[in-house]
Every structure is written in C-alpha cells, then in structure tokens.
N, C-alpha and C. Protein backbone atom coordinates (compact mmCIF):
# COMPACT_ATOMS: atom_id res chain seq x y z
N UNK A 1 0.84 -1.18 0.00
CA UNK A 1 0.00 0.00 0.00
C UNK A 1 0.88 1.24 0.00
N UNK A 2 0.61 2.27 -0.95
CA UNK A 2 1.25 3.17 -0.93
C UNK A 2 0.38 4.56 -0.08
N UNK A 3 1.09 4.63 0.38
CA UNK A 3 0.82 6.25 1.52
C UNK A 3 0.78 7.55 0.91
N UNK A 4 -0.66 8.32 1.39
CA UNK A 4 -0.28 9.63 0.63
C UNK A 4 -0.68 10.56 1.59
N UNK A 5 -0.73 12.10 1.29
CA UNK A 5 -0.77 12.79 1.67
C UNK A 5 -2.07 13.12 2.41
N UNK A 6 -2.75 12.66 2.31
CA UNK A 6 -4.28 12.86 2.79
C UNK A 6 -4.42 11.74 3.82
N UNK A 7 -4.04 10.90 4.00
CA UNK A 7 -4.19 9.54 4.75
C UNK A 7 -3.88 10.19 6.12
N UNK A 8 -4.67 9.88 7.47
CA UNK A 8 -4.43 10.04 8.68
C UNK A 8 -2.99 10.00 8.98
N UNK A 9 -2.44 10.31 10.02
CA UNK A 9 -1.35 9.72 10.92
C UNK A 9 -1.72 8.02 11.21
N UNK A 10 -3.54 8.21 12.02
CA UNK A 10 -3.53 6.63 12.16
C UNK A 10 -3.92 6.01 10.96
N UNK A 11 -4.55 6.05 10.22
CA UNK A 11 -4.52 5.46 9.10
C UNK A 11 -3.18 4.88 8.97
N UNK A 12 -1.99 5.59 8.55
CA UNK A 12 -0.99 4.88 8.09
C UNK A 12 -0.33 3.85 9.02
N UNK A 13 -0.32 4.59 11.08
CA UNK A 13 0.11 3.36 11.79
C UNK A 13 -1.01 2.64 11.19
N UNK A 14 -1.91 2.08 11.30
CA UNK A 14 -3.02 1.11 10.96
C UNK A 14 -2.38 0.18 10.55
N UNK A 15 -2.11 0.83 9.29
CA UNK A 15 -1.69 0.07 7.54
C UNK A 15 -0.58 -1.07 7.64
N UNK A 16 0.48 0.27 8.59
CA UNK A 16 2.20 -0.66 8.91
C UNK A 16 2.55 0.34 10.40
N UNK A 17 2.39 -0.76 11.32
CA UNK A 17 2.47 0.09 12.97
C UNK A 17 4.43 0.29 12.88
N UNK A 18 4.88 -0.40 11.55
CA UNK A 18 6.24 -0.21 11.52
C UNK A 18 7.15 1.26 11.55
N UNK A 19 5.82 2.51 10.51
CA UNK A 19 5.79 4.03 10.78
C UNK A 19 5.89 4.42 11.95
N UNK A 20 5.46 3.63 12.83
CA UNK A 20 5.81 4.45 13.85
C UNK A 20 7.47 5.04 14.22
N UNK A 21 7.91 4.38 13.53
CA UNK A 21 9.76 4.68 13.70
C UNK A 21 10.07 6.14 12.84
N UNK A 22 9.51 5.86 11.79
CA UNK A 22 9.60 7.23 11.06
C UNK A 22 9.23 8.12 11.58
N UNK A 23 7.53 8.25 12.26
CA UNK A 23 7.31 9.80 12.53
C UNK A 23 8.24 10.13 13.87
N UNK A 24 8.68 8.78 14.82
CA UNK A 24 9.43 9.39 15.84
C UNK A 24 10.64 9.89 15.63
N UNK A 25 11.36 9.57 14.31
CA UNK A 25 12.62 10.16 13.80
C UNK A 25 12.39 11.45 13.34
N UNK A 26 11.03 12.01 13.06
CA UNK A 26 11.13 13.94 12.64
C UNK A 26 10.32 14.21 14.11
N UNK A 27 10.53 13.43 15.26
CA UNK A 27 10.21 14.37 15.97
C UNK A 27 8.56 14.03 17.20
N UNK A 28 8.05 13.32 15.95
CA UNK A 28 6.65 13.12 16.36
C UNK A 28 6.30 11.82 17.37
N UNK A 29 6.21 12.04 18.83
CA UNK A 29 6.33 10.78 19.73
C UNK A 29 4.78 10.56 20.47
N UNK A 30 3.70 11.56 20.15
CA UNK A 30 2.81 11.20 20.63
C UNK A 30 2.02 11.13 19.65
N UNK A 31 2.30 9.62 19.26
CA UNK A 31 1.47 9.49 17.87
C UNK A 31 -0.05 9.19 18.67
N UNK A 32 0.02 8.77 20.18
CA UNK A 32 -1.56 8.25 19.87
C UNK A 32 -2.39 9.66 20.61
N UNK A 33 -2.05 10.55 20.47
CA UNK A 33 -2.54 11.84 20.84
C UNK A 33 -4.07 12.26 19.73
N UNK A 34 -5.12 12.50 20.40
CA UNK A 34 -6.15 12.25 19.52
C UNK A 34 -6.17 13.39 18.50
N UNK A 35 -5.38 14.50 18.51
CA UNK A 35 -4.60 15.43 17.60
C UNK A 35 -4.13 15.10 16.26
N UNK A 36 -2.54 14.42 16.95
CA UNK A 36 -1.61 13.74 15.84
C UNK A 36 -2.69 12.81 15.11
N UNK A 37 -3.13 11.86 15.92
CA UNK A 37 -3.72 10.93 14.84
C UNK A 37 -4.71 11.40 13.51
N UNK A 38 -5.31 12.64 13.92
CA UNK A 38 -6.39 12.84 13.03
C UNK A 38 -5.92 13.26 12.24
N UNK A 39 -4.66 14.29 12.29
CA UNK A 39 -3.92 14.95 11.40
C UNK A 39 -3.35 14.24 9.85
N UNK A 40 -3.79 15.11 8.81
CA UNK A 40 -2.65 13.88 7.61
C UNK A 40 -1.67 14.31 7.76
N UNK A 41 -0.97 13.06 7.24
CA UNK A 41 0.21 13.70 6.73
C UNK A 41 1.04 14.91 6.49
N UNK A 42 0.55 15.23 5.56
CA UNK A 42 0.64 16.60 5.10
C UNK A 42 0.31 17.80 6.26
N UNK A 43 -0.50 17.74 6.68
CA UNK A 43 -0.57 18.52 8.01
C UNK A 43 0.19 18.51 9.23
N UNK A 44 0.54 16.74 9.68
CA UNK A 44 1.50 16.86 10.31
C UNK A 44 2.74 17.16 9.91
N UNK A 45 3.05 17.19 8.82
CA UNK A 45 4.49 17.82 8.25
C UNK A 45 4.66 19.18 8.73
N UNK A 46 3.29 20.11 7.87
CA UNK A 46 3.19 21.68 8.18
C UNK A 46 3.05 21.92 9.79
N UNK A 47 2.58 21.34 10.65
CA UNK A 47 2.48 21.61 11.77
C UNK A 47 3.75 21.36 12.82
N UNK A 48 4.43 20.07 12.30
CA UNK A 48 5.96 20.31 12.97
C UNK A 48 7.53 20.74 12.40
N UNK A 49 6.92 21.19 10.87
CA UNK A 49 8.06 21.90 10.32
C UNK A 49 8.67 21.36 9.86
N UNK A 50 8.49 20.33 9.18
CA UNK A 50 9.68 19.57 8.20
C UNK A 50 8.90 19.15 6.84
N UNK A 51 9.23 18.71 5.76
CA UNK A 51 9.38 18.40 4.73
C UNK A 51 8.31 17.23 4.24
N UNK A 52 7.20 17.88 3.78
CA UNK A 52 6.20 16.89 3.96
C UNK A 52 6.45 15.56 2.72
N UNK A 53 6.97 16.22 1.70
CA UNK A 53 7.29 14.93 0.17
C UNK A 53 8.49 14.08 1.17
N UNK A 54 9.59 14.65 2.05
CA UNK A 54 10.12 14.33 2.29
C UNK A 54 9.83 12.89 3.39
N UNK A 55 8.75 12.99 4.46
CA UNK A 55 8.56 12.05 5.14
C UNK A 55 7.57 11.47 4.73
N UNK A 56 7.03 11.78 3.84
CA UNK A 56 5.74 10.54 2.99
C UNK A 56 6.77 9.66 1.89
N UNK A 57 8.10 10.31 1.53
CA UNK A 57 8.55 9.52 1.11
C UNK A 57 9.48 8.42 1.96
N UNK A 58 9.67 8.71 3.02
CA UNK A 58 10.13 7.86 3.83
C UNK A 58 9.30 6.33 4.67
N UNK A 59 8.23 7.25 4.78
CA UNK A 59 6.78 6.76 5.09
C UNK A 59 6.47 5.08 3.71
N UNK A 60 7.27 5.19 2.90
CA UNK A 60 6.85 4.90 2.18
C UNK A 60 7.65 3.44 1.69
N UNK A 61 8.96 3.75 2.48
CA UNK A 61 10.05 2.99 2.00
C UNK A 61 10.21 1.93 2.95
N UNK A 62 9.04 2.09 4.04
CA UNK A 62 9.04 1.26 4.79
C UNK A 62 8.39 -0.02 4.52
N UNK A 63 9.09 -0.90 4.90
CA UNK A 63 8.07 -2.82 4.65
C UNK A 63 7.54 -2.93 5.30
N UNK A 64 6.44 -4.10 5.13
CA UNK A 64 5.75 -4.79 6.40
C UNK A 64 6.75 -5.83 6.93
C-alpha cells in the first residue's frame, strides 16, 4: 500500500504500525494523541516543520 498525503497519521500506523519509527525520527512521539492521529500527513508535516514529500517519502520505504 502506498501512503499519501491525505491519509491520517492513524490510518498509516493502521496500515504498517512499523511508521511508527519514522514519525518518531522527525520528531513526532505522541502518535496516539487524539490530535496527531487525526492529522494527515501533510498537516502533520506543516504543523511540525519539516518536509512533507520528504517524510511521505520515507513513510513509504518502509516494509511490512
């Protein structure tokens, strides 16, 4: 499954709980915060300041 920009925070843990390593590497540790989760992607990028193509592409490179 490929991940995009619109997809929840939980949506994607959902998909592969393996993300969770990624968003804690830009930063993001309270993924189950009823905030973060609702947030996409893309929003959580803009909201903690980093590079949103950048961690959806990371988001992405991950296996099950």
């Amino acid at each position: 499954m490929a991940f995009t920009m619109d997809m929840t925070v939980a949506q994607v843990l959902r998909a592969n709980p393996k993300t969770a390593d990624v968003f804690r590497s830009y930063g993001m540790h309270c993924l189950s915060c009823p905030g973060a989760t609702g947030e996409s992607v893309g929003q959580a990028a803009a909201v903690h300041g980093f590079d949103a193509e950048q961690l959806l592409a990371d988001l992405n490179k991950v296996e099950e």
